[in-house]
C-alpha atoms as a PDB file:
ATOM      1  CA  UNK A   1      58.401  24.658-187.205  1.00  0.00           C
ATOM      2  CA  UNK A   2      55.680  27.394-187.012  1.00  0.00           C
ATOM      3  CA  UNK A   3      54.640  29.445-189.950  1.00  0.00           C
ATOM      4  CA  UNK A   4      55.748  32.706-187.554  1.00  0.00           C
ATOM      5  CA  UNK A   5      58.961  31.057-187.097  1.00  0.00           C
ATOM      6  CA  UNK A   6      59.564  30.104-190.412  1.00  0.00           C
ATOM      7  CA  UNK A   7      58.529  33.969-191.985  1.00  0.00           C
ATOM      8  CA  UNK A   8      60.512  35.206-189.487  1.00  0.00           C
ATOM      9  CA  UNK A   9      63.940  33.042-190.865  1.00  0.00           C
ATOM     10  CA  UNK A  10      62.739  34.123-194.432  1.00  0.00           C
ATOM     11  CA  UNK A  11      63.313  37.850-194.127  1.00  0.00           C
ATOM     12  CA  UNK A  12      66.821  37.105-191.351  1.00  0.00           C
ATOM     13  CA  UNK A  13      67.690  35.097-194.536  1.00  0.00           C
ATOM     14  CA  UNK A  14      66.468  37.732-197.173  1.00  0.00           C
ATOM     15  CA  UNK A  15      68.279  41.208-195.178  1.00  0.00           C
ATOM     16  CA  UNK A  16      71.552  38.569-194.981  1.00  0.00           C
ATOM     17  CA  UNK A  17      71.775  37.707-198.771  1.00  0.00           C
ATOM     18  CA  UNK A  18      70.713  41.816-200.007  1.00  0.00           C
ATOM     19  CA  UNK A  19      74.448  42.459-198.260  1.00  0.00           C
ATOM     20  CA  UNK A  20      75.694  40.674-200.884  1.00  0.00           C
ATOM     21  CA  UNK A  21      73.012  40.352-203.681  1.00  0.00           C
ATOM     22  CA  UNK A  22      69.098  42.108-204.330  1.00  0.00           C
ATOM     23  CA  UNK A  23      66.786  39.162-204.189  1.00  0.00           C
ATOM     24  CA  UNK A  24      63.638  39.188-205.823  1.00  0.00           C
ATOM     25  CA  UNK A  25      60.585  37.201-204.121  1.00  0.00           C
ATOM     26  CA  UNK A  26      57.491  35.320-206.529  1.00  0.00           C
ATOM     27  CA  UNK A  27      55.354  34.996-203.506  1.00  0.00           C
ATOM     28  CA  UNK A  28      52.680  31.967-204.401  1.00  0.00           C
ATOM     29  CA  UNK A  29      49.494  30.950-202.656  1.00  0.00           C
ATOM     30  CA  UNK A  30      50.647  27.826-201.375  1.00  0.00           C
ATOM     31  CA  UNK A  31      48.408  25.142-199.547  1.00  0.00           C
ATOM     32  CA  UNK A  32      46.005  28.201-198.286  1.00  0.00           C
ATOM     33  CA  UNK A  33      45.304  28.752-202.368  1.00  0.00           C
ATOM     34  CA  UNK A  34      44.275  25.382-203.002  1.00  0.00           C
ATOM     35  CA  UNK A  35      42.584  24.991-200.014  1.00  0.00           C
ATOM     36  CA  UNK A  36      40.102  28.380-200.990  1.00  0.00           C
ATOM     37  CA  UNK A  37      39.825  26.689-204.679  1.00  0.00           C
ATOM     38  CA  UNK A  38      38.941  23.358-203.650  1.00  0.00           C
ATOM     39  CA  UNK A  39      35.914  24.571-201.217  1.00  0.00           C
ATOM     40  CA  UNK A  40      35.249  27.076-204.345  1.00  0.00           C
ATOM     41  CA  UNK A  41      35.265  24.572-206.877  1.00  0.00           C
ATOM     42  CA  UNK A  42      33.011  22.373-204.760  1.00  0.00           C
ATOM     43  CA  UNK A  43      30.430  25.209-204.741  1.00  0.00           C
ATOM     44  CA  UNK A  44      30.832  26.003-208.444  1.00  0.00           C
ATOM     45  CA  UNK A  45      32.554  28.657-208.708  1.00  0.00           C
ATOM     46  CA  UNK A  46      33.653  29.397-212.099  1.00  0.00           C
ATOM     47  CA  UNK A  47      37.727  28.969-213.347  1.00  0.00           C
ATOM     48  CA  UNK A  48      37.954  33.004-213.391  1.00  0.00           C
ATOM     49  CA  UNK A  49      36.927  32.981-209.395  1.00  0.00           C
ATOM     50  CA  UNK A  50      39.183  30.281-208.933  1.00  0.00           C
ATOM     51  CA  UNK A  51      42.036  32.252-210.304  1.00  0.00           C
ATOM     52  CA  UNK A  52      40.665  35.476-208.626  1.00  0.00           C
ATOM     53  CA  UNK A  53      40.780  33.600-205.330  1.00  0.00           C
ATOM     54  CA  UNK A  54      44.673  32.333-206.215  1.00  0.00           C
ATOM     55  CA  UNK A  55      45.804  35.874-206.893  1.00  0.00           C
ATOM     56  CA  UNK A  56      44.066  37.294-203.559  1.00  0.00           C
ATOM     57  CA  UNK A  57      46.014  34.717-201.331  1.00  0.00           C
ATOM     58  CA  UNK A  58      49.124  34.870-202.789  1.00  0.00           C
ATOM     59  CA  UNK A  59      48.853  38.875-202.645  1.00  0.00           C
ATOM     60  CA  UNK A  60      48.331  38.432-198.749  1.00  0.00           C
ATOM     61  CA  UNK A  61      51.525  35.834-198.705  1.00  0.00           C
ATOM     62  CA  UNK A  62      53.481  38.735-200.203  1.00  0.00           C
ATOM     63  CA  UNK A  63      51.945  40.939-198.005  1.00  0.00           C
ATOM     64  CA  UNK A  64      53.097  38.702-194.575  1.00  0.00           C
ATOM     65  CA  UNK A  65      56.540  38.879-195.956  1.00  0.00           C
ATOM     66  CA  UNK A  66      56.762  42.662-196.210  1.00  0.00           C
ATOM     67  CA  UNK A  67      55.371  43.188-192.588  1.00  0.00           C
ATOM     68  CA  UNK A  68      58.149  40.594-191.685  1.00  0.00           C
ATOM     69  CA  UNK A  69      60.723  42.678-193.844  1.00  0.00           C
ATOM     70  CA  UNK A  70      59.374  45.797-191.960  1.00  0.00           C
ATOM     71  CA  UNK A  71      61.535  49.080-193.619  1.00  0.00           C
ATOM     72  CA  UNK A  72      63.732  46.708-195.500  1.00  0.00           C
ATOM     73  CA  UNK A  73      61.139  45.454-198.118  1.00  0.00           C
ATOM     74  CA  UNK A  74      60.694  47.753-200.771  1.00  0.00           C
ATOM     75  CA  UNK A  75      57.396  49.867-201.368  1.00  0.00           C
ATOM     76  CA  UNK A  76      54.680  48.303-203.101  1.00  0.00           C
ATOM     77  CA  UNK A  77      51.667  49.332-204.999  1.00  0.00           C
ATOM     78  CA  UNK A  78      48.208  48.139-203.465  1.00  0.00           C
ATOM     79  CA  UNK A  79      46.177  49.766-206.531  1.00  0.00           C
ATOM     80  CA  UNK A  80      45.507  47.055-208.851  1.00  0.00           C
ATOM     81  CA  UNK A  81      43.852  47.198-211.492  1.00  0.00           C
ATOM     82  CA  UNK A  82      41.006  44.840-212.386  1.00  0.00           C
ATOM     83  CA  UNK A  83      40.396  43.514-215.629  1.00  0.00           C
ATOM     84  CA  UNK A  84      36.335  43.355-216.083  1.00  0.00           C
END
């Protein structure tokens, strides 16, 4: 199955299940994530990149699955706030 297919069966499932129930999504980075902190590793990044790196993907993950929600997905907040 395709990764278009399969986000677009996440949100059919997701508007099916808020008829009867509000679901609430932990989006991860997945195998993308560990693929970014491998190569990053490898190159020396630091543990705080590699985290940085983990966050970023799984923020575009979440991302995909609001686009696939379209209006259904509730409004989110792109202003984070870095700690430095």
């Amino acid at each position: 199955m395709n990764n278009t297919k399969l986000l677009k069966d996440y949100s059919t499932f997701l508007v099916k299940i808020s008829k009867i129930c509000q679901p609430v999504i932990v989006a991860g980075g997945g195998n993308i994530a560990r693929h970014y902190i491998t190569h990053a590793r490898s190159s020396g990044a630091d543990e705080s990149t590699l985290d940085e790196l983990g966050i970023e993907v799984s923020r575009l993950n979440a991302k995909l699955l609001i686009y696939a929600l379209q209006n259904r997905a509730y409004p989110t907040s792109t202003n984070y706030s870095s700690r430095g």
